[in-house]
C-alpha atoms as a PDB file:
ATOM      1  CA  UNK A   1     113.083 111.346 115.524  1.00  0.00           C
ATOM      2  CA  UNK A   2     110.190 110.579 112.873  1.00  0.00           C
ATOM      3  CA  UNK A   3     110.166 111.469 109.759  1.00  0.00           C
ATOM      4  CA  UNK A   4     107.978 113.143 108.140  1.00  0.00           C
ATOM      5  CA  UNK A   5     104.598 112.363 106.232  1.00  0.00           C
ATOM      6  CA  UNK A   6     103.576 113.181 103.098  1.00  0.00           C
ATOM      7  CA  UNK A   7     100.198 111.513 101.856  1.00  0.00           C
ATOM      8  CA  UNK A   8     100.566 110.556  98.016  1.00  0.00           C
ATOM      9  CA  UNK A   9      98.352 112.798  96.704  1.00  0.00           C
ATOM     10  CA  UNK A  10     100.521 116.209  98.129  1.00  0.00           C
ATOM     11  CA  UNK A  11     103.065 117.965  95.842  1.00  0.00           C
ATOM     12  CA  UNK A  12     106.186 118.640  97.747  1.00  0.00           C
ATOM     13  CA  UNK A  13     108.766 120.339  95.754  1.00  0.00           C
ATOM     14  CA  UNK A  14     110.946 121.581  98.924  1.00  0.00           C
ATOM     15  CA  UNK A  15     113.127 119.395 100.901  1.00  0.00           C
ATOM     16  CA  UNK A  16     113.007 120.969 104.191  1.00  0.00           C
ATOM     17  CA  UNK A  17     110.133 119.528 106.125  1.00  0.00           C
ATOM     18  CA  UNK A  18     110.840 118.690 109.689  1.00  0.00           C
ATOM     19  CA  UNK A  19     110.682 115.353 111.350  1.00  0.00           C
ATOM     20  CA  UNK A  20     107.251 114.411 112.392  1.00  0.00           C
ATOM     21  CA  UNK A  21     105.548 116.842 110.490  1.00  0.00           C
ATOM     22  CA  UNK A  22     102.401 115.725 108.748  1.00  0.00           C
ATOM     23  CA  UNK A  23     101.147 116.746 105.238  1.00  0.00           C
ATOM     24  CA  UNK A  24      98.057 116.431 103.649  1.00  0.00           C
ATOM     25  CA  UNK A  25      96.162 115.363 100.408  1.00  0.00           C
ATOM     26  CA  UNK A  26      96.495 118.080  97.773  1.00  0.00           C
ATOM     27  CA  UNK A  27      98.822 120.326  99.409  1.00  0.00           C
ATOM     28  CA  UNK A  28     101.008 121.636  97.541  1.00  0.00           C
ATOM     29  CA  UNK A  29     104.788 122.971  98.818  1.00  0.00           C
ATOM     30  CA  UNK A  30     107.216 124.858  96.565  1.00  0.00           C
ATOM     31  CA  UNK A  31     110.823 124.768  96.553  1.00  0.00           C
ATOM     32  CA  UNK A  32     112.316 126.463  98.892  1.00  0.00           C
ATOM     33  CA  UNK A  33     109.770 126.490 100.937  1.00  0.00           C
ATOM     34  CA  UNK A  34     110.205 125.267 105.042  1.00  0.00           C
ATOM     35  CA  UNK A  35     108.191 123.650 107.348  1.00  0.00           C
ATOM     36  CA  UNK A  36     109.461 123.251 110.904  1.00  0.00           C
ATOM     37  CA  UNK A  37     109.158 119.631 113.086  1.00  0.00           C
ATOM     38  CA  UNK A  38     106.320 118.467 114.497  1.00  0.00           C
ATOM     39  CA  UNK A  39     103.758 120.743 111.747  1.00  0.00           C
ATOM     40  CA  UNK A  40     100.188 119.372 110.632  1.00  0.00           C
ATOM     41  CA  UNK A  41      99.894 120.806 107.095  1.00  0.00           C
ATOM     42  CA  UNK A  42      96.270 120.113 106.624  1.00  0.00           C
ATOM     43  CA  UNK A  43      94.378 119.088 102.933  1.00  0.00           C
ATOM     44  CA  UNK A  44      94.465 121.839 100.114  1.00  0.00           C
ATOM     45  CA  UNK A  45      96.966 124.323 101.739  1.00  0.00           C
ATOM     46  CA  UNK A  46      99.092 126.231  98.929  1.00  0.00           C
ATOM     47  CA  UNK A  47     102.552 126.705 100.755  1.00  0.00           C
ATOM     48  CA  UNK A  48     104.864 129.157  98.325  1.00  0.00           C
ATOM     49  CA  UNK A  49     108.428 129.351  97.945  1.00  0.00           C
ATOM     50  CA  UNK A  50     110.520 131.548 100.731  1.00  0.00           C
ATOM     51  CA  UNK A  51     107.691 130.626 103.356  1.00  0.00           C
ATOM     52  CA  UNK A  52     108.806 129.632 106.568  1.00  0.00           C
ATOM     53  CA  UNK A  53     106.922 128.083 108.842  1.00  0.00           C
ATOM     54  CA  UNK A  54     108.053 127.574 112.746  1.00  0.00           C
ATOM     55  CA  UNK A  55     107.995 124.166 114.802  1.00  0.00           C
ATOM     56  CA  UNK A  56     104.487 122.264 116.143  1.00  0.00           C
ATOM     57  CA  UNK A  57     102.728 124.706 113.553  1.00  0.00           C
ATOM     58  CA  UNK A  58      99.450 123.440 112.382  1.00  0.00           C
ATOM     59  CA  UNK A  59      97.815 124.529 108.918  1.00  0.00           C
ATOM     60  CA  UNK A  60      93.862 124.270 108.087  1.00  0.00           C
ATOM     61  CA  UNK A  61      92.414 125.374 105.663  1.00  0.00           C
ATOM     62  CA  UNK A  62      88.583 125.749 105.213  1.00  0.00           C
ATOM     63  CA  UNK A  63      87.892 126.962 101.792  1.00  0.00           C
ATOM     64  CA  UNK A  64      90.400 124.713 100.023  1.00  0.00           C
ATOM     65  CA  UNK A  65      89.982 126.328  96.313  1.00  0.00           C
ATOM     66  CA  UNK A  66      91.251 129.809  98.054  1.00  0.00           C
ATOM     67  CA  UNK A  67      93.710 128.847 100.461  1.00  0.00           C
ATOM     68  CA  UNK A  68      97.453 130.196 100.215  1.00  0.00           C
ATOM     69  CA  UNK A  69     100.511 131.212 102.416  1.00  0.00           C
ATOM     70  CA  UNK A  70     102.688 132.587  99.802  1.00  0.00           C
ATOM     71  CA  UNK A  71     105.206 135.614  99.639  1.00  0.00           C
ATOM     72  CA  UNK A  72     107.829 136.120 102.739  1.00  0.00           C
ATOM     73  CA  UNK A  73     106.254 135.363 105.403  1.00  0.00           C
ATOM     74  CA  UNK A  74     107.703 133.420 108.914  1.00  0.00           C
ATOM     75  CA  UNK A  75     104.588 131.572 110.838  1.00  0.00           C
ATOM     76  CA  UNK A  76     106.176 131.728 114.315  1.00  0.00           C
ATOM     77  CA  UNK A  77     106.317 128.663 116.866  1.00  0.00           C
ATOM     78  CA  UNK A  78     103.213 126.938 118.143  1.00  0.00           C
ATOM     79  CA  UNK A  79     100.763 128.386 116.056  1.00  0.00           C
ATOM     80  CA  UNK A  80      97.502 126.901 114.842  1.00  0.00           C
ATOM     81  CA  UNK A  81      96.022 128.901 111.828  1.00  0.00           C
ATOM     82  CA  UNK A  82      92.614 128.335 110.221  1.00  0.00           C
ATOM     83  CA  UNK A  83      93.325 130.271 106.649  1.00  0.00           C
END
């Protein structure tokens, strides 16, 4: 399976992101946080910790200042979300 990406500029503090997921520039990831496999976590997405988000999941966000997934919330399966 491949592993994940994370692009150099994203801060990922959690250590449960899925094979073949991809994140993006200035992301940033708590602890604690999960991403499931196959997940495109676009540019300037705020992920907080406790968020879990399902497998082949993709992320974008379009005002990147304002962006933000935070508090307990699951992001089921096969979702794409524009934030």
């Amino acid at each position: 399976m491949k592993a994940p990406f994370i692009h150099p500029n994203a801060l990922v503090e959690s250590e449960n992101i899925g094979n073949g997921s991809s994140i993006w520039a200035f992301t940033h990831i708590m602890k604690n946080a999960r991403i499931g496999t196959n997940c495109n976590i676009g540019d300037h997405n705020f992920i907080e910790s406790g968020v879990i988000i399902g497998n082949n999941v993709t992320l974008i966000g379009e005002h990147a200042e304002c962006d933000m997934c935070g508090g307990k919330y699951t992001i089921q399966n096969n979702k794409i979300l524009p934030l």
